[in-house]
Protein backbone atom coordinates (compact mmCIF):
# COMPACT_ATOMS: atom_id res chain seq x y z
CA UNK A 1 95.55 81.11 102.39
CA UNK A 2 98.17 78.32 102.52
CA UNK A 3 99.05 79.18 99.12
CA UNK A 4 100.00 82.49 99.82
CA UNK A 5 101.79 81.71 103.30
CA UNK A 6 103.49 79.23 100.71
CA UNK A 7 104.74 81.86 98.18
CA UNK A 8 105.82 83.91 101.00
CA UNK A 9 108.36 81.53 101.91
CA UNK A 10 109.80 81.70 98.18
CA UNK A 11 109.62 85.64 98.52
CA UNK A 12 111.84 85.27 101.38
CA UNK A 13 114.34 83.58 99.42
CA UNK A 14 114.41 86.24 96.48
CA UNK A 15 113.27 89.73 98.09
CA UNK A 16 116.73 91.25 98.98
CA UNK A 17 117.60 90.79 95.10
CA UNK A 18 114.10 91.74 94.10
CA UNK A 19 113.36 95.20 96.02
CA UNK A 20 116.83 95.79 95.24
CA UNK A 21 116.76 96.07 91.87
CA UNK A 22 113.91 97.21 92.25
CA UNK A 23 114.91 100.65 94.46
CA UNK A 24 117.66 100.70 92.62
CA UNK A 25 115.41 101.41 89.41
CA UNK A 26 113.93 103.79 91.51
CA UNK A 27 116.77 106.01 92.73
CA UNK A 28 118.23 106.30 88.78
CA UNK A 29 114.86 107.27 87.74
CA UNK A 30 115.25 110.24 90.21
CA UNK A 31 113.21 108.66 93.19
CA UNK A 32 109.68 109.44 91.23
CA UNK A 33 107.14 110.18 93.41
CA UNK A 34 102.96 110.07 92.35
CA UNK A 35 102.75 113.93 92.14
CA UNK A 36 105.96 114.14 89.32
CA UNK A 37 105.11 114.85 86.27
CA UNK A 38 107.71 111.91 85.17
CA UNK A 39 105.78 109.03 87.09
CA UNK A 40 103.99 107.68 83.75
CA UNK A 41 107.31 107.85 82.28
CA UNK A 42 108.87 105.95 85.03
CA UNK A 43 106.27 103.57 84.86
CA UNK A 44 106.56 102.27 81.61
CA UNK A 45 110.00 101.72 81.66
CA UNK A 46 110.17 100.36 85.29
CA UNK A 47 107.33 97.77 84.38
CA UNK A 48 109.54 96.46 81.29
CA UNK A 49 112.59 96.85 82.80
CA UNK A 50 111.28 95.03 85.85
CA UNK A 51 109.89 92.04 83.86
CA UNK A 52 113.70 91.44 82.11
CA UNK A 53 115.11 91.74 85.55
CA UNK A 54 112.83 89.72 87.51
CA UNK A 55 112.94 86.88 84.32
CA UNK A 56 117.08 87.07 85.20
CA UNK A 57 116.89 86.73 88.94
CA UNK A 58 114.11 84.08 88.37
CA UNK A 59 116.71 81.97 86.05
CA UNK A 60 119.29 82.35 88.56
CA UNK A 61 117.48 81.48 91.20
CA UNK A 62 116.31 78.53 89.15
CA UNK A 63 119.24 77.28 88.16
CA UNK A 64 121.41 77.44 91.35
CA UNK A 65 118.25 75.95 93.26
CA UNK A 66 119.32 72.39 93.03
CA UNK A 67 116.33 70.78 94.96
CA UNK A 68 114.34 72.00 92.65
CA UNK A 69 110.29 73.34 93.84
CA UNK A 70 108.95 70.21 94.65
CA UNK A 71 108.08 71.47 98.32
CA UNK A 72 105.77 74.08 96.65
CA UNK A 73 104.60 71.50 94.46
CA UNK A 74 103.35 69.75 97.33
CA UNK A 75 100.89 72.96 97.71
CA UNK A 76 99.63 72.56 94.11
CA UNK A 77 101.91 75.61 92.68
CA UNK A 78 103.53 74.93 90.14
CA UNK A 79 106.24 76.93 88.64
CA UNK A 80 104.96 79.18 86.85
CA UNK A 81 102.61 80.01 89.41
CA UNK A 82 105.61 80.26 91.92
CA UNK A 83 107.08 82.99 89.52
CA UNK A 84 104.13 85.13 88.92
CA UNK A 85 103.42 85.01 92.64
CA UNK A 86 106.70 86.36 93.27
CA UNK A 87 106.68 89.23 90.78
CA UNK A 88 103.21 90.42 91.76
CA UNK A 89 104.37 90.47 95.49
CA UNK A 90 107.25 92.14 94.24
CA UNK A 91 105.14 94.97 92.40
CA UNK A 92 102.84 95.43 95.44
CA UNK A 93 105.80 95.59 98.06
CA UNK A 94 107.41 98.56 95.54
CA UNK A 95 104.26 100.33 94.81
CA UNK A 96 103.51 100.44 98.46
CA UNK A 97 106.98 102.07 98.89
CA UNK A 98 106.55 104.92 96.38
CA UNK A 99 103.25 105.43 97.59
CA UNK A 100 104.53 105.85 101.23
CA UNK A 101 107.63 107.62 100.08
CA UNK A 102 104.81 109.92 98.31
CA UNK A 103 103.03 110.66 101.10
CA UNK A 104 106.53 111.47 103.33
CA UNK A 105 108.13 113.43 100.64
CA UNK A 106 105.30 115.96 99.63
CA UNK A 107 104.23 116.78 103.78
């Protein structure tokens, strides 16, 4: 549980550039929703296209983070953990928002 209050604090940092990118994928794909016949489609390419994007914003973020993680280190996450924490929260956060979109769209 301290883990994951943890790796909220890093989401913090890196969620406006995150869900950003991430609704912006969104909109150009024509704001799929889970009844469009286009959401497998969508899919594919956002999970891809997500990946390269959150690898960039995770080397940015990197590199202009000159303390380093050694806070979260303290926690026993190391950096790799730290990144894959991020882009699952990321996915979940996004998929949450189509699915509620969804479900306000199609009433």
């Amino acid at each position: 549980m301290v883990q994951l209050r943890v790796l909220l604090i890093l989401y913090r940092q890196v969620w406006p550039f995150t869900i950003a990118t991430s609704l912006l994928m969104w909109a150009l794909a024509g704001y799929p929703t889970l009844l469009s016949i286009n959401l497998l489609s969508f899919l594919t390419k956002f999970f891809w296209l997500r990946t390269l994007s959150q690898l960039l914003i995770w080397y940015l973020f990197r590199s202009s983070n000159g303390k380093g993680f050694v806070f979260y280190q303290h926690f026993g996450l190391s950096e790799l953990q730290l990144a894959i924490g991020v882009y699952t929260l990321d996915l979940i956060f996004i998929s949450l928002w189509i699915c509620l979109a969804s479900l306000l769209l199609h009433q």
